[in-house]
PDB file of N, CA and C in Angstrom:
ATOM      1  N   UNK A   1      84.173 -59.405  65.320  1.00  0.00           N
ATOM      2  CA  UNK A   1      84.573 -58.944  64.015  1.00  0.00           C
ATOM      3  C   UNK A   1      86.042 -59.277  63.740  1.00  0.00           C
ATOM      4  N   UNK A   2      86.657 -59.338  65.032  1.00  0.00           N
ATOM      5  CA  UNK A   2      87.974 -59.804  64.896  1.00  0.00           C
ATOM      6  C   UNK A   2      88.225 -61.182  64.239  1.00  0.00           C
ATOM      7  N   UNK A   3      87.334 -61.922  64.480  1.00  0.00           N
ATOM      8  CA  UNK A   3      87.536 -63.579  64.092  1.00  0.00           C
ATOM      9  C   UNK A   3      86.511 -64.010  63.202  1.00  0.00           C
ATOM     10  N   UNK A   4      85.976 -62.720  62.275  1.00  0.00           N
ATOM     11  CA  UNK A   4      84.937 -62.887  61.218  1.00  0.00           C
ATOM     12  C   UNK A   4      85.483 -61.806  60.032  1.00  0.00           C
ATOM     13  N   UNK A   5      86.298 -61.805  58.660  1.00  0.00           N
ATOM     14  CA  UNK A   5      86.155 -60.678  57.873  1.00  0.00           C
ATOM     15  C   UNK A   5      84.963 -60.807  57.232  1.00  0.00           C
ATOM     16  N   UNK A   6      84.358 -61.961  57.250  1.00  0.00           N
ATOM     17  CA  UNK A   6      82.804 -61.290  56.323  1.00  0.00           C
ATOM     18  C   UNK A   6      81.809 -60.884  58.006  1.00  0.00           C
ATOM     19  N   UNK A   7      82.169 -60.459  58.565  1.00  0.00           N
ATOM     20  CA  UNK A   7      80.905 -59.963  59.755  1.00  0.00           C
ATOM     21  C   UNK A   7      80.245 -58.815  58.678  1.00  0.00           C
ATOM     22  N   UNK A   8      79.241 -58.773  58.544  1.00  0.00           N
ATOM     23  CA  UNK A   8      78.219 -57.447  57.510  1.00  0.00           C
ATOM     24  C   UNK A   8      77.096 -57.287  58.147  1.00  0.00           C
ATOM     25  N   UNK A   9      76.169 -56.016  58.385  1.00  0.00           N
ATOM     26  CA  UNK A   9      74.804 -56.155  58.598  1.00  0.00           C
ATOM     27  C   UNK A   9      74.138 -56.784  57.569  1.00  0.00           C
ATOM     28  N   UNK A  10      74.534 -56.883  56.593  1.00  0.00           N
ATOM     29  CA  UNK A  10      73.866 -57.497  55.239  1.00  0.00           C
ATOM     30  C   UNK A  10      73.743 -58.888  55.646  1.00  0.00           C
ATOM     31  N   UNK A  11      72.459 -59.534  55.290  1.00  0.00           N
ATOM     32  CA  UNK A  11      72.887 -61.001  55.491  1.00  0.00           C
ATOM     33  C   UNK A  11      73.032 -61.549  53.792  1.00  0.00           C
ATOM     34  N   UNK A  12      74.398 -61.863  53.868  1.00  0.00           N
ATOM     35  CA  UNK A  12      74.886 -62.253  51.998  1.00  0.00           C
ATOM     36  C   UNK A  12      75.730 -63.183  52.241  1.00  0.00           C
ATOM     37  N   UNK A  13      76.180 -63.996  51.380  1.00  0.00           N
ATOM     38  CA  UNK A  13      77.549 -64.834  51.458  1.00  0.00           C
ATOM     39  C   UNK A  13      77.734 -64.161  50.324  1.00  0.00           C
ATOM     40  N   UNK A  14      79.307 -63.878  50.749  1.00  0.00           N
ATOM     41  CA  UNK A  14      79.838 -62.706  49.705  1.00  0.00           C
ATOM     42  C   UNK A  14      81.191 -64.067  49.565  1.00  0.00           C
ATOM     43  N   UNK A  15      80.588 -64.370  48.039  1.00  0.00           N
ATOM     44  CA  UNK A  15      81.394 -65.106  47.289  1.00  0.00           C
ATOM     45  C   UNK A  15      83.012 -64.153  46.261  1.00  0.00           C
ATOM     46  N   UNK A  16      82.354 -62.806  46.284  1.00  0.00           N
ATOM     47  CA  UNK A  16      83.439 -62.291  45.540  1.00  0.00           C
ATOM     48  C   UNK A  16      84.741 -62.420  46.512  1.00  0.00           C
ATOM     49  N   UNK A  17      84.511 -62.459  48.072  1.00  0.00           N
ATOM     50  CA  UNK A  17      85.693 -61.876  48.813  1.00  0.00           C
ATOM     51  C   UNK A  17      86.324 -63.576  49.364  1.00  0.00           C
ATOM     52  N   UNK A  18      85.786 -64.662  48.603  1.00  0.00           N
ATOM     53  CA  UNK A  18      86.303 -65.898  49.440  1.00  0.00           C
ATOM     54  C   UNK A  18      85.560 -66.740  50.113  1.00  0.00           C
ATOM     55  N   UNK A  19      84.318 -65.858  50.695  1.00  0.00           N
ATOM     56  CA  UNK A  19      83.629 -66.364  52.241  1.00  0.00           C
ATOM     57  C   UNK A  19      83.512 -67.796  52.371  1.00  0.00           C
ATOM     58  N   UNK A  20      84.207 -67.969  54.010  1.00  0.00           N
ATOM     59  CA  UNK A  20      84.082 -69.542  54.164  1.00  0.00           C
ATOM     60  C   UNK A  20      83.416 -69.455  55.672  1.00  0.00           C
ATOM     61  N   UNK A  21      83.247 -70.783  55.699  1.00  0.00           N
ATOM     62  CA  UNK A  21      83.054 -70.284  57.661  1.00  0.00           C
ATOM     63  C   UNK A  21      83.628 -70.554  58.372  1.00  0.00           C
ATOM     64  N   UNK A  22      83.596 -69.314  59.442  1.00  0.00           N
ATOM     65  CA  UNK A  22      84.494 -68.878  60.481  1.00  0.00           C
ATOM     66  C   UNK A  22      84.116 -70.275  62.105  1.00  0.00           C
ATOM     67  N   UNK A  23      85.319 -70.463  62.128  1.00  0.00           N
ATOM     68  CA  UNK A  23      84.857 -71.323  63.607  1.00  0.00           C
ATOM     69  C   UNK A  23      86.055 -71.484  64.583  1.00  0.00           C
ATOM     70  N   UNK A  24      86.991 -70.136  64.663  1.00  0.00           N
ATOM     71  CA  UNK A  24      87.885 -69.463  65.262  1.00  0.00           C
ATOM     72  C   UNK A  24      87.142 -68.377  66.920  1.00  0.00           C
ATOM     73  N   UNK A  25      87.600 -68.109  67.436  1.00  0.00           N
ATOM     74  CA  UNK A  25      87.206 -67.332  68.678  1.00  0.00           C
ATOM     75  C   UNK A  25      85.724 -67.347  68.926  1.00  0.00           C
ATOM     76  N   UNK A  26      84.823 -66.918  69.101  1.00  0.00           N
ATOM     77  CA  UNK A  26      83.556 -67.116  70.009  1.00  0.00           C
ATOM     78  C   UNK A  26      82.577 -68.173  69.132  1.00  0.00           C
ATOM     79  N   UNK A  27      83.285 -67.916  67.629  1.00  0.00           N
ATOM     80  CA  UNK A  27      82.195 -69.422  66.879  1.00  0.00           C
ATOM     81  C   UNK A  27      82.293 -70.392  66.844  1.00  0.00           C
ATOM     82  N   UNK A  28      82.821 -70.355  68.210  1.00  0.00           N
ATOM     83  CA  UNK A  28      83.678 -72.040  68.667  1.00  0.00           C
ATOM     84  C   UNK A  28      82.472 -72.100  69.710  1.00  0.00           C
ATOM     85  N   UNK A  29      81.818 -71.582  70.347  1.00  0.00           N
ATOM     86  CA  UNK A  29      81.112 -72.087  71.024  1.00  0.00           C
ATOM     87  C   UNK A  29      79.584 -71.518  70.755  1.00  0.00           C
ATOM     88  N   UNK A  30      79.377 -70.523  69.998  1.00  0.00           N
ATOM     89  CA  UNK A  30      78.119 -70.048  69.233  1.00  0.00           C
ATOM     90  C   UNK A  30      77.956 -69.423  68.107  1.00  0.00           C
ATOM     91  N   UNK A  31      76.911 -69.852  66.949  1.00  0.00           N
ATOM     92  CA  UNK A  31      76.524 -69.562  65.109  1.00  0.00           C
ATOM     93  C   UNK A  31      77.035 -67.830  65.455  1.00  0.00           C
ATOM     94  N   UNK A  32      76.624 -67.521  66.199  1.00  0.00           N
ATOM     95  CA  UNK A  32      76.087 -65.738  65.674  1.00  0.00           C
ATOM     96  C   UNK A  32      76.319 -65.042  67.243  1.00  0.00           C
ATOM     97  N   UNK A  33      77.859 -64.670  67.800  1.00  0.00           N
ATOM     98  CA  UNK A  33      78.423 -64.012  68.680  1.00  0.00           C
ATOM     99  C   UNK A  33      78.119 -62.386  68.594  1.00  0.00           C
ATOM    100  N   UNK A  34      78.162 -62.183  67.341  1.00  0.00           N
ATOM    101  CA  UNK A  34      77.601 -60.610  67.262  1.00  0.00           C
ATOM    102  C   UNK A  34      76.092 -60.289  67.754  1.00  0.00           C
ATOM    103  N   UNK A  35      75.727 -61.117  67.526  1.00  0.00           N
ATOM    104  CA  UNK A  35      74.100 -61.330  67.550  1.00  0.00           C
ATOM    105  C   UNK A  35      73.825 -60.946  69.387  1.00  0.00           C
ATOM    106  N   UNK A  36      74.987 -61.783  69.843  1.00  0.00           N
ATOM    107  CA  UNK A  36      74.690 -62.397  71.384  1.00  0.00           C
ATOM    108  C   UNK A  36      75.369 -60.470  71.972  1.00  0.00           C
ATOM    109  N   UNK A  37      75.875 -60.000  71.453  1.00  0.00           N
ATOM    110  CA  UNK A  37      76.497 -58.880  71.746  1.00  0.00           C
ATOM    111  C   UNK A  37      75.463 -57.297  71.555  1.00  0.00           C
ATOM    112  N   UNK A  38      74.636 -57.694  70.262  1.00  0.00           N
ATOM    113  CA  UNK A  38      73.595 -56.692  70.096  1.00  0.00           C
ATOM    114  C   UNK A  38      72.663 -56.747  71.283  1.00  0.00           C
ATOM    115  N   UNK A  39      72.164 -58.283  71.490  1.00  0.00           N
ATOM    116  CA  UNK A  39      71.602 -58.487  72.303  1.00  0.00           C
ATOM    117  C   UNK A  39      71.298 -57.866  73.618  1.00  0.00           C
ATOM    118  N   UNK A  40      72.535 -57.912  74.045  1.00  0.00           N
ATOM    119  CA  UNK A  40      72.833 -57.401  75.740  1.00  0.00           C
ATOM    120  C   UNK A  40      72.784 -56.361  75.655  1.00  0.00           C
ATOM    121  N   UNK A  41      73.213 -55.245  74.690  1.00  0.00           N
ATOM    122  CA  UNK A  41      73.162 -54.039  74.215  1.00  0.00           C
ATOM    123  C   UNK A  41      72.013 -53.502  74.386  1.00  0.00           C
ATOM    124  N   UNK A  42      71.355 -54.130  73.533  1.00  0.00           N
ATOM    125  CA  UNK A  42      69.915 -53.666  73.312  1.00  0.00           C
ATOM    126  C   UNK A  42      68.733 -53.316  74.582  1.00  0.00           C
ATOM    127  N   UNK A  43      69.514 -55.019  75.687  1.00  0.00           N
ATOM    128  CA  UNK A  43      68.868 -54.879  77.010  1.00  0.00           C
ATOM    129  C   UNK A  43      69.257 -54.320  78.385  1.00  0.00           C
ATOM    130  N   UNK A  44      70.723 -53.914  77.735  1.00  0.00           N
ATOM    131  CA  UNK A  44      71.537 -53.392  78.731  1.00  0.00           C
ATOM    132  C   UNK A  44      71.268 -51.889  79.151  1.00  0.00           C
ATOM    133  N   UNK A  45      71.499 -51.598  77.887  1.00  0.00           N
ATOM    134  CA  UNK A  45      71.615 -49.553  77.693  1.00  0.00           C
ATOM    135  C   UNK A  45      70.190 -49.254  78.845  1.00  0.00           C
ATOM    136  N   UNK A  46      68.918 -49.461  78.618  1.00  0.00           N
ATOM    137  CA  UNK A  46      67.680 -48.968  79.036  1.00  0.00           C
ATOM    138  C   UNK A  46      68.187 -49.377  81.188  1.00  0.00           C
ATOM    139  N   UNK A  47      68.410 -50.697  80.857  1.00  0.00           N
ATOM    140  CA  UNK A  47      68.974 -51.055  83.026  1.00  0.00           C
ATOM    141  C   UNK A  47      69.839 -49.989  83.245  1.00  0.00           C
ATOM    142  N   UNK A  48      70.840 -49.666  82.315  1.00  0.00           N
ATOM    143  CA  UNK A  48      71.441 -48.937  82.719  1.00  0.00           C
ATOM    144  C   UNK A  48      71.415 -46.913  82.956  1.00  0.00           C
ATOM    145  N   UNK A  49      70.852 -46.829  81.814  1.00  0.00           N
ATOM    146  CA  UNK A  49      69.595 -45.841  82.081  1.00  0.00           C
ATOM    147  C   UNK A  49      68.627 -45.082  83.075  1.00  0.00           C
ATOM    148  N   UNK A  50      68.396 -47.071  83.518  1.00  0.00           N
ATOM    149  CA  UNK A  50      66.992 -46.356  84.277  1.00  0.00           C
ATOM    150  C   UNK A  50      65.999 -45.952  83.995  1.00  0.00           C
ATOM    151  N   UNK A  51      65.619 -46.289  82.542  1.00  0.00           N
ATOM    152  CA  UNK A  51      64.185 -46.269  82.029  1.00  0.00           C
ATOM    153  C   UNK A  51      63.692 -46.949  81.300  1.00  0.00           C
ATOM    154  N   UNK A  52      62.567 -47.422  81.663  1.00  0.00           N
ATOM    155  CA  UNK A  52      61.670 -48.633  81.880  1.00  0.00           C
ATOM    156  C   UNK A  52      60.927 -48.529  80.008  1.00  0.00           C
ATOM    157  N   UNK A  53      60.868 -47.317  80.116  1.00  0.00           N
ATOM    158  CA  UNK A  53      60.602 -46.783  78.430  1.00  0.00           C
ATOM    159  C   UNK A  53      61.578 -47.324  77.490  1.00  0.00           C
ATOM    160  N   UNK A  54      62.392 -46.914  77.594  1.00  0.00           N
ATOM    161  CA  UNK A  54      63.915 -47.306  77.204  1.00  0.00           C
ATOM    162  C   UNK A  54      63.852 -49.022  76.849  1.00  0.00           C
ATOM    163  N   UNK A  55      63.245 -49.651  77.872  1.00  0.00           N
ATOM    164  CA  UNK A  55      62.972 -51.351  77.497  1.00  0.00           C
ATOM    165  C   UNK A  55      62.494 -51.762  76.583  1.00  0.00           C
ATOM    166  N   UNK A  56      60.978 -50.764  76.225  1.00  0.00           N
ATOM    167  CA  UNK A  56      60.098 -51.596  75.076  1.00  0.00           C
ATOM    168  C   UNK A  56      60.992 -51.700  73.892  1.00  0.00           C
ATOM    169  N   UNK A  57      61.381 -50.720  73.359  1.00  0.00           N
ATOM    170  CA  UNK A  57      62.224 -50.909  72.030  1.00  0.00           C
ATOM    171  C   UNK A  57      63.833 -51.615  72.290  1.00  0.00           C
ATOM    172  N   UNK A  58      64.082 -51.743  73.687  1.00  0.00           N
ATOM    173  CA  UNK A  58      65.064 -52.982  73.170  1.00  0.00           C
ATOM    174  C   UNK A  58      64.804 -54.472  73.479  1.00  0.00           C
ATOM    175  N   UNK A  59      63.755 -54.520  73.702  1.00  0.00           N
ATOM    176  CA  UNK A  59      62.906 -55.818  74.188  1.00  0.00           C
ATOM    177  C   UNK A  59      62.883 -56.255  72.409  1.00  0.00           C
ATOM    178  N   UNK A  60      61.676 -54.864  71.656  1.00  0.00           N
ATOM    179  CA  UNK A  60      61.974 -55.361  70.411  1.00  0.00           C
ATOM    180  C   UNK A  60      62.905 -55.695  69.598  1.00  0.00           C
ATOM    181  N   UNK A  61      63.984 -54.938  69.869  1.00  0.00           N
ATOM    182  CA  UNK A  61      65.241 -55.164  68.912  1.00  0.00           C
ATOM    183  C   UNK A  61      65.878 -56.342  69.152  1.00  0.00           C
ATOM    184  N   UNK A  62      66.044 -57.108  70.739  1.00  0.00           N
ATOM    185  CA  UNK A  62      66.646 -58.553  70.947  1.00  0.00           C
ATOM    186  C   UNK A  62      65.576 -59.019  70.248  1.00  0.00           C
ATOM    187  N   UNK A  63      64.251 -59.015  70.231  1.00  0.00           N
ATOM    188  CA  UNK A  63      63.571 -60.134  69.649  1.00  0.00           C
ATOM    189  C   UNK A  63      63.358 -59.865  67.990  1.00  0.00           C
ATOM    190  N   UNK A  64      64.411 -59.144  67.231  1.00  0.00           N
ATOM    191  CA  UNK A  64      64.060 -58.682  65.970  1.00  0.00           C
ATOM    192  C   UNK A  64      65.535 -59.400  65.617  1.00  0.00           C
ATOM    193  N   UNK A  65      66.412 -59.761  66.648  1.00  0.00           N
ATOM    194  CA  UNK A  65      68.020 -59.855  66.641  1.00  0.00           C
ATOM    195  C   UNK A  65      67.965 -61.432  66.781  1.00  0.00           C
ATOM    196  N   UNK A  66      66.718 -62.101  67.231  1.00  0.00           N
ATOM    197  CA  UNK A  66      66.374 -63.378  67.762  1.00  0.00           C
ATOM    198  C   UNK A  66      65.810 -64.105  66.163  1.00  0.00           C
ATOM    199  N   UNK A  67      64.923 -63.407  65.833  1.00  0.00           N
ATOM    200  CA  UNK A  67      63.968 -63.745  64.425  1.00  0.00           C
ATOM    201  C   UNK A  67      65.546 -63.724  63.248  1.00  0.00           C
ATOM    202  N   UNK A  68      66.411 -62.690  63.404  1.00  0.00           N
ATOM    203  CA  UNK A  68      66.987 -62.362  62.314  1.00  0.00           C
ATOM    204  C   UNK A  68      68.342 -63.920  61.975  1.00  0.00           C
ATOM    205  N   UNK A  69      68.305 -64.188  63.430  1.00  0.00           N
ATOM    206  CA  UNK A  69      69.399 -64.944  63.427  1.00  0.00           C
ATOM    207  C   UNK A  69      68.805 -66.331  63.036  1.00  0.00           C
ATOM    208  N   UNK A  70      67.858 -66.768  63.582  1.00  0.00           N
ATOM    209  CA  UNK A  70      66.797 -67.785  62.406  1.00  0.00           C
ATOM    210  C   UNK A  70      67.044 -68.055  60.755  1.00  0.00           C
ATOM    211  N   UNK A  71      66.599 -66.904  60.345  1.00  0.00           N
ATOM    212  CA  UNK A  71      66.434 -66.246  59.334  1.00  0.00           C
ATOM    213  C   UNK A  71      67.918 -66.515  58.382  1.00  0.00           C
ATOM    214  N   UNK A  72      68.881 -66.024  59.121  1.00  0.00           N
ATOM    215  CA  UNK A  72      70.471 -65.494  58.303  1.00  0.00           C
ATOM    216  C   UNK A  72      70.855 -67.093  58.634  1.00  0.00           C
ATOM    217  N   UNK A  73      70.614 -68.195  59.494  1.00  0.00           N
ATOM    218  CA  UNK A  73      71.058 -69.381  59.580  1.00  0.00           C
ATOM    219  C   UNK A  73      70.721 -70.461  58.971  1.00  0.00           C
ATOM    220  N   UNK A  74      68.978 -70.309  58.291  1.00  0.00           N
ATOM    221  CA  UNK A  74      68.379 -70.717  57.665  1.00  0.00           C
ATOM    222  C   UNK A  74      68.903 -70.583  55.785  1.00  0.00           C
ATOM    223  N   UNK A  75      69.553 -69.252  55.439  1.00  0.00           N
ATOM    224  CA  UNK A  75      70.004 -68.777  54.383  1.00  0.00           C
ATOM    225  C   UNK A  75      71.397 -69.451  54.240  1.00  0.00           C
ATOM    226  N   UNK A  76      72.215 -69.455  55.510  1.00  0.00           N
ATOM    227  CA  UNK A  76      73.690 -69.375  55.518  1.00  0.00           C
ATOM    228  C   UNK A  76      73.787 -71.250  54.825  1.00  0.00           C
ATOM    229  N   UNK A  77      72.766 -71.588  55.577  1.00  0.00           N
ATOM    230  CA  UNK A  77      72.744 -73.666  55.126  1.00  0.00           C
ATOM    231  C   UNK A  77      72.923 -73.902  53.950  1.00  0.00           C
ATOM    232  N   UNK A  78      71.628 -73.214  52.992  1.00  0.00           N
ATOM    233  CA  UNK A  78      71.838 -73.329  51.895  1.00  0.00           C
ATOM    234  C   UNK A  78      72.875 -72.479  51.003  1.00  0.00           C
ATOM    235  N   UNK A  79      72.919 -71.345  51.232  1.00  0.00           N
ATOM    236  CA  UNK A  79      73.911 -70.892  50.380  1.00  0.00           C
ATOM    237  C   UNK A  79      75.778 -70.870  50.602  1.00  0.00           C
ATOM    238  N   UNK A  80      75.968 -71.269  51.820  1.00  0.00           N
ATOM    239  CA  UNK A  80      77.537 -71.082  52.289  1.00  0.00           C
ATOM    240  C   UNK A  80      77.844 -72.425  52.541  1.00  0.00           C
ATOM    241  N   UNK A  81      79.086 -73.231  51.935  1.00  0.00           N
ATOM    242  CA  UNK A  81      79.645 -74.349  51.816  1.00  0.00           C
ATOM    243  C   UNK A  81      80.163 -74.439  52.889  1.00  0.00           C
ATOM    244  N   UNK A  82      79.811 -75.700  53.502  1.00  0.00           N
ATOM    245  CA  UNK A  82      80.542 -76.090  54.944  1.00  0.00           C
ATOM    246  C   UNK A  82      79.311 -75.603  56.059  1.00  0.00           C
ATOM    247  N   UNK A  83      78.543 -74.737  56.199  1.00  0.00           N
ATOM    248  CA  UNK A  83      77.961 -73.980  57.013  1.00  0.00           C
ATOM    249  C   UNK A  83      77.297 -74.973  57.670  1.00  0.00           C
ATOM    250  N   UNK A  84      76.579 -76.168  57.155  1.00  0.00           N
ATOM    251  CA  UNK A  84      75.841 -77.333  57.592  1.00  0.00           C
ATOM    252  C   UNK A  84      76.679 -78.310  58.498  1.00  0.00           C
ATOM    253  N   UNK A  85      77.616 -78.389  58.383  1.00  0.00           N
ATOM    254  CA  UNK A  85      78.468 -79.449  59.022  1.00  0.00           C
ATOM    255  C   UNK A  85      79.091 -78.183  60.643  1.00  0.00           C
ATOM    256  N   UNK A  86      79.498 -77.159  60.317  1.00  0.00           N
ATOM    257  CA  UNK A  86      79.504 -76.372  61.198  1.00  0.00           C
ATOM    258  C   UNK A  86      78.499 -76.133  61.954  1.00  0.00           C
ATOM    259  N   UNK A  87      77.243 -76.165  61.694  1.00  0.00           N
ATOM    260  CA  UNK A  87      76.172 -75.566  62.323  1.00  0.00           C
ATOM    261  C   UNK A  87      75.642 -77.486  63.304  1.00  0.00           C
ATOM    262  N   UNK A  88      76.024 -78.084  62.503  1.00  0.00           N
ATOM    263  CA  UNK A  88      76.510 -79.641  63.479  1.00  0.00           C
ATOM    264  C   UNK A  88      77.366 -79.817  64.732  1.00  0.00           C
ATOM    265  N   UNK A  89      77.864 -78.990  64.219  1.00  0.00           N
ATOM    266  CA  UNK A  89      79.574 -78.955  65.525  1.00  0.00           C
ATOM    267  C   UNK A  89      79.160 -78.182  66.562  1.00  0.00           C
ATOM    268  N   UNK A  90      78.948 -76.933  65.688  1.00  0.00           N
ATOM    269  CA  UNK A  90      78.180 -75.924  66.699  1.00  0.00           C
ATOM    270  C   UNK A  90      76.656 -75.615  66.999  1.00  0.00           C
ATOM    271  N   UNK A  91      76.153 -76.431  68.102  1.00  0.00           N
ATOM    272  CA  UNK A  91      74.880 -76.619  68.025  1.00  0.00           C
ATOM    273  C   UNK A  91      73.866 -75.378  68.232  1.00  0.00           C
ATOM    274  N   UNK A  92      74.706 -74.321  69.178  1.00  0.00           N
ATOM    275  CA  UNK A  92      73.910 -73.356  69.274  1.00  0.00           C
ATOM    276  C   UNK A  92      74.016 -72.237  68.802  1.00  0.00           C
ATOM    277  N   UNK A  93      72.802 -71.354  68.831  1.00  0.00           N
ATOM    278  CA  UNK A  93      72.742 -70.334  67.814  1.00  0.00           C
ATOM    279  C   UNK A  93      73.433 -68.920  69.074  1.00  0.00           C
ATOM    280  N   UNK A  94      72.840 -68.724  70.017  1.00  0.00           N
ATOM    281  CA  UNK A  94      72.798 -67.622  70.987  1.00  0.00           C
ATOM    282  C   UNK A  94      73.308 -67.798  72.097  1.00  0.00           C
ATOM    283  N   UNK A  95      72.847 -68.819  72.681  1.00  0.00           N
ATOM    284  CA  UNK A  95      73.165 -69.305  74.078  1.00  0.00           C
ATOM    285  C   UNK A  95      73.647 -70.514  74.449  1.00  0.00           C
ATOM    286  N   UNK A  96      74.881 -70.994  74.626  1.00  0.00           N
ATOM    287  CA  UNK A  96      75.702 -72.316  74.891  1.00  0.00           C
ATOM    288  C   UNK A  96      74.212 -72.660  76.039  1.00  0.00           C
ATOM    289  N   UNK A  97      73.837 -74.186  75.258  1.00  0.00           N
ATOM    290  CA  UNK A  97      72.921 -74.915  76.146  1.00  0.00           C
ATOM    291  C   UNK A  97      71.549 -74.447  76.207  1.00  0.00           C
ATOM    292  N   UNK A  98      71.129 -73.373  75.307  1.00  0.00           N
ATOM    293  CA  UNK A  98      69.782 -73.036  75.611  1.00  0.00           C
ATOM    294  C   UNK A  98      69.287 -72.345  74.288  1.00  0.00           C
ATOM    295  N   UNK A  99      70.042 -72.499  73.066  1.00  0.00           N
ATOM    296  CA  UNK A  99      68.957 -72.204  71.894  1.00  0.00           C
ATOM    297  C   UNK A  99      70.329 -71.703  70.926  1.00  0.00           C
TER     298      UNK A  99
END
């Protein structure tokens, strides 16, 4: 969030505030760093826990965090200037070398 002022749960390009794209601190090497951060979150909390219950719903939420980032990258092409040539540079979405 530090190296994003439009970071939003909303997925919008918010033209009133400027929005350009960011390719300063972690979006130098991946589209959607927040994404990669919910992620671990999601699969972390339940290991850490210690309950196996605790997994199913963050199993779903990385894979709802997986679909979403598709989704918001697929939107960001067409509607945010530059986003295409960035999303060139930066090839990956989640994981340097694996998607």
């Amino acid at each position: 969030m530090l190296s994003n002022a439009f970071f939003s749960t909303v997925v919008r390009v918010q033209s009133d505030r400027g929005h350009n794209v960011c390719s300063d601190g972690p979006y130098r090497f991946v589209r959607h760093p927040g994404y990669v951060g919910g992620i671990v979150q999601w699969l972390g909390v339940p290991l850490l826990l210690g309950s196996r219950w605790a997994l199913l719903p963050g199993v779903l939420a990385a894979v709802l965090l997986v679909v979403r980032t598709a989704l918001e990258d697929r939107t960001q092409r067409t509607a945010l200037e530059g986003y295409a040539d960035y999303a060139a540079r930066v090839r990956y979405r989640l994981a340097p070398g694996i998607w």
